[in-house]
N, C-alpha and C. Protein backbone atom coordinates (compact mmCIF):
# COMPACT_ATOMS: atom_id res chain seq x y z
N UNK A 1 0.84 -1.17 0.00
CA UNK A 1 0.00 0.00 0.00
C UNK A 1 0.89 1.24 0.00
N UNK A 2 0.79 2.43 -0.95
CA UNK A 2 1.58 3.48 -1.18
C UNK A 2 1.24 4.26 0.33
N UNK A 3 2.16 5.16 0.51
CA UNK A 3 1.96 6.04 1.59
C UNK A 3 1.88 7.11 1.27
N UNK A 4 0.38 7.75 1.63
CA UNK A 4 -0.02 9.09 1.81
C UNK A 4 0.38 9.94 2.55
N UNK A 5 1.18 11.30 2.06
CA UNK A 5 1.62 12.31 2.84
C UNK A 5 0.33 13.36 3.06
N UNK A 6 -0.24 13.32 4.57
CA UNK A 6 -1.15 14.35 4.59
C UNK A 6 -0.44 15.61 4.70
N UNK A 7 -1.67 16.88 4.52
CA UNK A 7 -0.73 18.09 5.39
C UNK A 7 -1.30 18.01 6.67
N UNK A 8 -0.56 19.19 7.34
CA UNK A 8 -1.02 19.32 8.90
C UNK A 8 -2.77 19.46 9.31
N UNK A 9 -3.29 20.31 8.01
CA UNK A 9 -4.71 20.36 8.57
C UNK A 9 -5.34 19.06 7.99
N UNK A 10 -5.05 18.55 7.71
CA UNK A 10 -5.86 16.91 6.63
C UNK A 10 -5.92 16.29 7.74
N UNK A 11 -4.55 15.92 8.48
CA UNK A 11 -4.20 14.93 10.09
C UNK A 11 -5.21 15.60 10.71
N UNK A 12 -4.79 17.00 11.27
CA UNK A 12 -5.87 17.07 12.21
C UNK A 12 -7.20 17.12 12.09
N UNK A 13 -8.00 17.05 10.80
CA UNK A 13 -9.05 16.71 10.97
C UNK A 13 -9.77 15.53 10.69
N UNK A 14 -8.48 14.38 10.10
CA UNK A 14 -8.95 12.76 10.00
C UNK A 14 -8.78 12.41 11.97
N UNK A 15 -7.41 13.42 12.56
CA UNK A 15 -7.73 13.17 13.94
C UNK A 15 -8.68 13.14 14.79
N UNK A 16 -9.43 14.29 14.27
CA UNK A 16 -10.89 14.79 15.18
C UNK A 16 -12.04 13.39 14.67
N UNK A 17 -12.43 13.20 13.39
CA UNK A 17 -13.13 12.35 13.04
C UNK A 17 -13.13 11.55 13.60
N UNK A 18 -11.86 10.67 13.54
CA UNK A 18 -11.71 9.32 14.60
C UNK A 18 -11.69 9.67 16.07
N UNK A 19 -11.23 10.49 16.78
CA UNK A 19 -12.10 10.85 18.05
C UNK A 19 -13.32 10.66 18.05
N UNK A 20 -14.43 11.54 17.22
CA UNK A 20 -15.33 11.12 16.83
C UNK A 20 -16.06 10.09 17.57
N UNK A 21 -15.46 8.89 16.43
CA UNK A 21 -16.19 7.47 16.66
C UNK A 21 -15.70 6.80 17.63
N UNK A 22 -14.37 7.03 18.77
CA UNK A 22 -13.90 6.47 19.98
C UNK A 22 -14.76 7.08 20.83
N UNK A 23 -15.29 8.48 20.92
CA UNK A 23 -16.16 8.71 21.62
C UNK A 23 -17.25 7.90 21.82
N UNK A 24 -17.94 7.73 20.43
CA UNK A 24 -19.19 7.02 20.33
C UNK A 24 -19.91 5.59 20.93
N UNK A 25 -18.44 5.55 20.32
CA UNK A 25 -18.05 3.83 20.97
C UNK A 25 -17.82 3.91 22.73
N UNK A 26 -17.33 4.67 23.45
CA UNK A 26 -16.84 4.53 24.26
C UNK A 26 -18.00 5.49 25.46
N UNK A 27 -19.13 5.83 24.39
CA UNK A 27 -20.45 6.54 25.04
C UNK A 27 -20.15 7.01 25.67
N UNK A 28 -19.23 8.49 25.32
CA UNK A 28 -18.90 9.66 26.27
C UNK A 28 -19.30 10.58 25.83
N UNK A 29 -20.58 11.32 25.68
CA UNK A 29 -20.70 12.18 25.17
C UNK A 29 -20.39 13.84 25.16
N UNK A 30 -19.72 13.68 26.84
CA UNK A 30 -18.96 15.09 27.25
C UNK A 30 -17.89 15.28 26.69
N UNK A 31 -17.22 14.39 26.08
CA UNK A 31 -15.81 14.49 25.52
C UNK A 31 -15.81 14.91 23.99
N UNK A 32 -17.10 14.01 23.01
CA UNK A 32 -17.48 13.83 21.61
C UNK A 32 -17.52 15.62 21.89
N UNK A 33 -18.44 16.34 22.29
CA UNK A 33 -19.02 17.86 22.54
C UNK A 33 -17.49 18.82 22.74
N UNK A 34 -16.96 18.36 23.66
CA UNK A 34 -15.76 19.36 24.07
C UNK A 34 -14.95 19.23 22.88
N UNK A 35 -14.44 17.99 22.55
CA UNK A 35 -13.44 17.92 21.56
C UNK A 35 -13.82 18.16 20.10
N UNK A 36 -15.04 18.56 19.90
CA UNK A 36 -15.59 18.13 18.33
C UNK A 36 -16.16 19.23 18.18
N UNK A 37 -17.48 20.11 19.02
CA UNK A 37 -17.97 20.81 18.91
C UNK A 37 -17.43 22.08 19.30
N UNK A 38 -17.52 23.38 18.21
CA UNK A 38 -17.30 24.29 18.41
C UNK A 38 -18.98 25.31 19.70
N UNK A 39 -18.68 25.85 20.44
CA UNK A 39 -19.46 26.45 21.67
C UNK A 39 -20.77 26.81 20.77
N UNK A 40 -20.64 27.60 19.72
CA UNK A 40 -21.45 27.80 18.81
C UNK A 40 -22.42 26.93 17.66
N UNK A 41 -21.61 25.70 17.66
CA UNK A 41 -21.96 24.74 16.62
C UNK A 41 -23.10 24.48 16.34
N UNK A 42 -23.93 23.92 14.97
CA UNK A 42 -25.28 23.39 14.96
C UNK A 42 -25.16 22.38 14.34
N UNK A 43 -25.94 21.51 15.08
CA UNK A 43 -26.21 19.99 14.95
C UNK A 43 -27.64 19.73 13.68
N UNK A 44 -27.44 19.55 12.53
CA UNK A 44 -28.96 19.06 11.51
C UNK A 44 -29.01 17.20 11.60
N UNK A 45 -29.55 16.97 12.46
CA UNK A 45 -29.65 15.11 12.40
C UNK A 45 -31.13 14.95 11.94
N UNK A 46 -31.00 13.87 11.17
CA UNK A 46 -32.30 13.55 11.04
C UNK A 46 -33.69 13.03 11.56
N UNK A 47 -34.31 13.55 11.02
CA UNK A 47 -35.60 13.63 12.03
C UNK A 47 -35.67 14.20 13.26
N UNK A 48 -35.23 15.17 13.39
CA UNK A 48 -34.77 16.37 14.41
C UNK A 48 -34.41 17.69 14.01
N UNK A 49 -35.46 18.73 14.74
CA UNK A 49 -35.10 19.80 14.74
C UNK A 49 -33.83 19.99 14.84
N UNK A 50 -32.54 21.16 14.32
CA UNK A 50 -31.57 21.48 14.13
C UNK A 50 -30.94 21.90 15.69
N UNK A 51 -30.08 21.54 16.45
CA UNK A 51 -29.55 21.97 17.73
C UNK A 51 -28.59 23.03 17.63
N UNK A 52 -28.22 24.06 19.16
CA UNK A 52 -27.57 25.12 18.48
C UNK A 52 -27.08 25.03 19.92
N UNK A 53 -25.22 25.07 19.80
CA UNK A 53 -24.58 25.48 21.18
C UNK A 53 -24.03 23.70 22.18
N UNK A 54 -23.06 23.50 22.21
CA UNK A 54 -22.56 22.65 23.00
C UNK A 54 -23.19 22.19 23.97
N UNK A 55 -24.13 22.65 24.50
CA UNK A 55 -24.98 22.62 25.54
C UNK A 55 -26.74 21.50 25.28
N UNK A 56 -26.98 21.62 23.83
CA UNK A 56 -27.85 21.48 23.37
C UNK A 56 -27.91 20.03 22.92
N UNK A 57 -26.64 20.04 21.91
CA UNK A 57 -25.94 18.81 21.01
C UNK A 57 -25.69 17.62 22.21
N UNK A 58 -25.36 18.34 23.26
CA UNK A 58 -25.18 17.24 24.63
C UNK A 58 -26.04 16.41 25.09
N UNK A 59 -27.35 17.08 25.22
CA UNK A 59 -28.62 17.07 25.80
C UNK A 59 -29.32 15.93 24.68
N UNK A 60 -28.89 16.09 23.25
CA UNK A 60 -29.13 15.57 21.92
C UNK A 60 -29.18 14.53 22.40
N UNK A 61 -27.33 14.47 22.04
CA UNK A 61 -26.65 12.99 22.58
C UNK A 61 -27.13 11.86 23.54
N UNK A 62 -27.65 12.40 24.63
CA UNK A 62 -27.75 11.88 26.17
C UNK A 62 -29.05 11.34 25.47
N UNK A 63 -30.33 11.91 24.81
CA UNK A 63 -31.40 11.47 24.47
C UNK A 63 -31.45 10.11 23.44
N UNK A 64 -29.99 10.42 22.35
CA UNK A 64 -29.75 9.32 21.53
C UNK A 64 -29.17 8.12 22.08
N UNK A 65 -28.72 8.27 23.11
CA UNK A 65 -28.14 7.07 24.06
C UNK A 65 -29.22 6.16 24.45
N UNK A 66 -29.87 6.97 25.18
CA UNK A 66 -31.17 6.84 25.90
C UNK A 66 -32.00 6.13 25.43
N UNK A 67 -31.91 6.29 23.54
CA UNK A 67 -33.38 5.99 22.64
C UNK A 67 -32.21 4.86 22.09
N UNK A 68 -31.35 4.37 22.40
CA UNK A 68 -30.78 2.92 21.44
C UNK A 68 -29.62 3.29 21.26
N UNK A 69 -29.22 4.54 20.74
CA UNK A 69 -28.02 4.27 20.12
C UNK A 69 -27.02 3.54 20.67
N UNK A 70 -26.50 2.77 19.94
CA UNK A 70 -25.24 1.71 19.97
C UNK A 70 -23.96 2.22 19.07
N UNK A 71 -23.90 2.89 17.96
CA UNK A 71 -22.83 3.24 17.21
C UNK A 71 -23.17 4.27 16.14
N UNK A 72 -22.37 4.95 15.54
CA UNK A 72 -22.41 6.20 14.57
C UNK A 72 -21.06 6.61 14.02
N UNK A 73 -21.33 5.43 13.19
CA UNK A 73 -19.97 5.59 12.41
C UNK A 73 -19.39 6.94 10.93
N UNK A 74 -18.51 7.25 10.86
CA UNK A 74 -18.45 8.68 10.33
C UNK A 74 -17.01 7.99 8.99
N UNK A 75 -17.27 7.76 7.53
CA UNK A 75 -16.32 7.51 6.64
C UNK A 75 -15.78 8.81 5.68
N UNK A 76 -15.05 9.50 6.31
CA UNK A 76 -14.99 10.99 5.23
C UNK A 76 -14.08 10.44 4.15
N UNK A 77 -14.54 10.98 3.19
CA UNK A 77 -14.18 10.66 1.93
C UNK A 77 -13.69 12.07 1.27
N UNK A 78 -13.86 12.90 2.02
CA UNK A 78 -13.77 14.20 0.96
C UNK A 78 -13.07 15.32 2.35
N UNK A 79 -11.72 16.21 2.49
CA UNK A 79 -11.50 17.01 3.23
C UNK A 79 -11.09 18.34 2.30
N UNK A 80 -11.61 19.53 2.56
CA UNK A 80 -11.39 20.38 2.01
C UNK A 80 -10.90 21.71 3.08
N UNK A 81 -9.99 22.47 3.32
CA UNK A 81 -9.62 23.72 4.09
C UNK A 81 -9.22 24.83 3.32
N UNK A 82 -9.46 26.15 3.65
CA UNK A 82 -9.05 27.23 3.37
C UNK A 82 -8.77 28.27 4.41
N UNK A 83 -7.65 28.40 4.68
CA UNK A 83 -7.62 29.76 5.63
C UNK A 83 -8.22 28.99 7.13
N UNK A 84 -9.09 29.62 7.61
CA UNK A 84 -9.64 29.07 9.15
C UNK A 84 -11.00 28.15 8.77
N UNK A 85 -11.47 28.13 7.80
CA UNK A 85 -12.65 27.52 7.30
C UNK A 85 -12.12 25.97 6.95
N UNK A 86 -12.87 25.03 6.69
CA UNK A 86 -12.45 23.99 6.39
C UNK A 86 -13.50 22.47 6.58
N UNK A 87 -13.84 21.83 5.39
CA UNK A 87 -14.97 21.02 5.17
C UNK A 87 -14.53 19.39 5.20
N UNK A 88 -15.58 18.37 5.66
CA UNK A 88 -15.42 17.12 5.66
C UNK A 88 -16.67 16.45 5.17
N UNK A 89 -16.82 15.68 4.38
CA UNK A 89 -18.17 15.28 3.60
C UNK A 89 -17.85 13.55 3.63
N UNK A 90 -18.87 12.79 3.86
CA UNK A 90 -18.38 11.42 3.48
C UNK A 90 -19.69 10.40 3.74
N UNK A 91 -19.90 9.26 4.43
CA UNK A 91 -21.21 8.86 4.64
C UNK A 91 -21.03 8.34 6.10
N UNK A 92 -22.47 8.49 6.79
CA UNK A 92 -22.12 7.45 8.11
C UNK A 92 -23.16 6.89 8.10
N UNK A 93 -22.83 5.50 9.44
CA UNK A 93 -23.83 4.62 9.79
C UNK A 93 -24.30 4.47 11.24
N UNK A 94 -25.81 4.63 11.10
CA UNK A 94 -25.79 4.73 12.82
C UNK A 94 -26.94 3.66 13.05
N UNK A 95 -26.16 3.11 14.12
CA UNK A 95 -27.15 1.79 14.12
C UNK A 95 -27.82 2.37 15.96
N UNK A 96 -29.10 1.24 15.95
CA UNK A 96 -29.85 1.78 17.32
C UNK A 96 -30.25 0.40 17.92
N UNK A 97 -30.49 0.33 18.87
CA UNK A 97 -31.26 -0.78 19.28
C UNK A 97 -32.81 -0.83 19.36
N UNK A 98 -33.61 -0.87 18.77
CA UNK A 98 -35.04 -0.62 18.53
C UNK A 98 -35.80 -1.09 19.53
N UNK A 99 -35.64 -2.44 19.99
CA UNK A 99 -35.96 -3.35 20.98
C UNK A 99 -34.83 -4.16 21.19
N UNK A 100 -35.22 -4.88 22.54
CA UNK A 100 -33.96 -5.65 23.47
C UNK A 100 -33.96 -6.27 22.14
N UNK A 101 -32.45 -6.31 22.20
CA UNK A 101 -31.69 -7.59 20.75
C UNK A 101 -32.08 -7.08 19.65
N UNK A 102 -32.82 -6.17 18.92
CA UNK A 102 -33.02 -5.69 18.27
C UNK A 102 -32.48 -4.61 17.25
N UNK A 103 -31.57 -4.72 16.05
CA UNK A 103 -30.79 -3.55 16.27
C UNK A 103 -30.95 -3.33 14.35
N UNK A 104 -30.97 -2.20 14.51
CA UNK A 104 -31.42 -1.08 13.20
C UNK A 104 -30.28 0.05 12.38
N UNK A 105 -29.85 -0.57 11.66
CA UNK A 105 -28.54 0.40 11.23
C UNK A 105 -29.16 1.28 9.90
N UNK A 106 -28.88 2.34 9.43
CA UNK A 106 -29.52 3.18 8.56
C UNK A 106 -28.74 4.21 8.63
N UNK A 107 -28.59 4.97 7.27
CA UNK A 107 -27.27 5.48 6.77
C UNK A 107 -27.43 7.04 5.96
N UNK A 108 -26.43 7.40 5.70
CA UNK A 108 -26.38 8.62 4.99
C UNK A 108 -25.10 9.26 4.28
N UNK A 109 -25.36 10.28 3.83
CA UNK A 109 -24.28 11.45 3.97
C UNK A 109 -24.02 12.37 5.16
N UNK A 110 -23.10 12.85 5.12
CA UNK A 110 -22.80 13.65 6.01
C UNK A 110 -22.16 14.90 5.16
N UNK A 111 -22.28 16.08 6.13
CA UNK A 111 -21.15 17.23 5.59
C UNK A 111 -20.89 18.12 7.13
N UNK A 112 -19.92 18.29 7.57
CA UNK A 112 -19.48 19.02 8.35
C UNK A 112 -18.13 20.27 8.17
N UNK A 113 -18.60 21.43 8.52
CA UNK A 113 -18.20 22.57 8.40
C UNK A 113 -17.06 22.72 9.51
N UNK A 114 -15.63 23.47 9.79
CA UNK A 114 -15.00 23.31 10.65
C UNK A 114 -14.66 24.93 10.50
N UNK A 115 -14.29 25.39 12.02
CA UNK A 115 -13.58 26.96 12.01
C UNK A 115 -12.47 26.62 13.00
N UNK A 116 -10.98 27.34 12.49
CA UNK A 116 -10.51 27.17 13.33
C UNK A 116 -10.60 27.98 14.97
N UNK A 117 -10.38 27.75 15.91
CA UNK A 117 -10.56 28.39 17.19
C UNK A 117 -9.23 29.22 17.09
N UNK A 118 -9.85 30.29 17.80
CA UNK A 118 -8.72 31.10 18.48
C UNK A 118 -7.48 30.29 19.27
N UNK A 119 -7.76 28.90 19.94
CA UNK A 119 -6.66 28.12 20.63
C UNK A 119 -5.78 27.24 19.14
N UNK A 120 -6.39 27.58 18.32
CA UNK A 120 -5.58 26.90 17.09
C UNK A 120 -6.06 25.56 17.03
N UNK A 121 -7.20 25.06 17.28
CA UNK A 121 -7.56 23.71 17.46
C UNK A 121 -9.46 24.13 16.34
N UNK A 122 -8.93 23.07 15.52
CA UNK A 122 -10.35 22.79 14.91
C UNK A 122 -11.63 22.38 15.43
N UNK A 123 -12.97 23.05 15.46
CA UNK A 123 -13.58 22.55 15.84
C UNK A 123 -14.97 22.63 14.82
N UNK A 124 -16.02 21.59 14.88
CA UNK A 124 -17.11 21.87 13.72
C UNK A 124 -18.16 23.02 14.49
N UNK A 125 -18.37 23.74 13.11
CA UNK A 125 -19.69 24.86 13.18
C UNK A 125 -20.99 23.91 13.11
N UNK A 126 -20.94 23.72 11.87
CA UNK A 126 -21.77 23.14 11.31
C UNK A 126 -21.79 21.72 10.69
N UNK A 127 -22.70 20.55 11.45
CA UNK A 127 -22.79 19.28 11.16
C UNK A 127 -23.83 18.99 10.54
N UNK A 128 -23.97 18.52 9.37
CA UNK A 128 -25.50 17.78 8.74
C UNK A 128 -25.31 16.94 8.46
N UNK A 129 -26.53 15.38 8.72
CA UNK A 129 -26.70 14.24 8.73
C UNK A 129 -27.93 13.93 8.01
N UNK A 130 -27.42 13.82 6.74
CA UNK A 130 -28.51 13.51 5.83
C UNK A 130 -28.69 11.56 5.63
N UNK A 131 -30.17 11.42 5.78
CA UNK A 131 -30.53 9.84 5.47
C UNK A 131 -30.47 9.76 4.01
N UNK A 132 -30.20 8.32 3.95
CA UNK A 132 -30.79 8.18 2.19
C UNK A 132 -31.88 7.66 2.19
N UNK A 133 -32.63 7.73 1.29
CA UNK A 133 -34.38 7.53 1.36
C UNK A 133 -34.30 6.13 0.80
């Protein structure tokens, strides 16, 4: 397998992604929020009103736990940056538990928006989680 030279912002935001899904997996959702979400950020998931603010996306989370979720997997396929701005597009899979033993995976696109912070650390503005029909 050839070896890909990323640049510095490509790493750090295939870094954040896979945080991401160790979060998910590891059902921490205070950490997924601190490390991922910018204070400002908005959350578009499907079949859900749009969330706004670290505070909110948390509250999200804790409810998606709550209602099944088991995993939410994130495959970016596409990274784009300019200046402090900077985009990730790709598909994910989020599976739930519907009923005991029961489990429901269903999928999409994704696109997430990134700004850099004043601490020099990327974080997303804007997340959308589109289903496929």
């Amino acid at each position: 397998m050839p070896f890909l030279a990323l640049d510095g912002t490509t790493r750090d935001l295939q870094l954040l992604e896979e945080e991401f899904v160790r979060c998910i997996r590891r059902r921490d959702p205070e950490r997924l929020v601190e490390t991922f979400y910018a204070p400002d950020a908005e959350l578009q998931a499907p079949g859900a009103p749009a969330v706004t603010g670290r505070q909110a996306i948390l509250a999200w989370l804790h409810r998606e736990f709550d209602n099944g979720l088991m995993e939410l997997r994130r495959e970016t396929n596409h990274f784009e940056a300019e200046h402090s701005l900077a985009c990730a597009s790709g598909r994910f899979s989020l599976t739930r538990e519907t009923q005991p033993g029961i489990l429901c995976t269903t999928g999409g696109s994704f696109t997430s928006v990134f700004r850099r912070q004043p601490d020099g650390h990327w974080r997303v503005i804007i997340d959308c989680l589109t289903p496929d029909r």
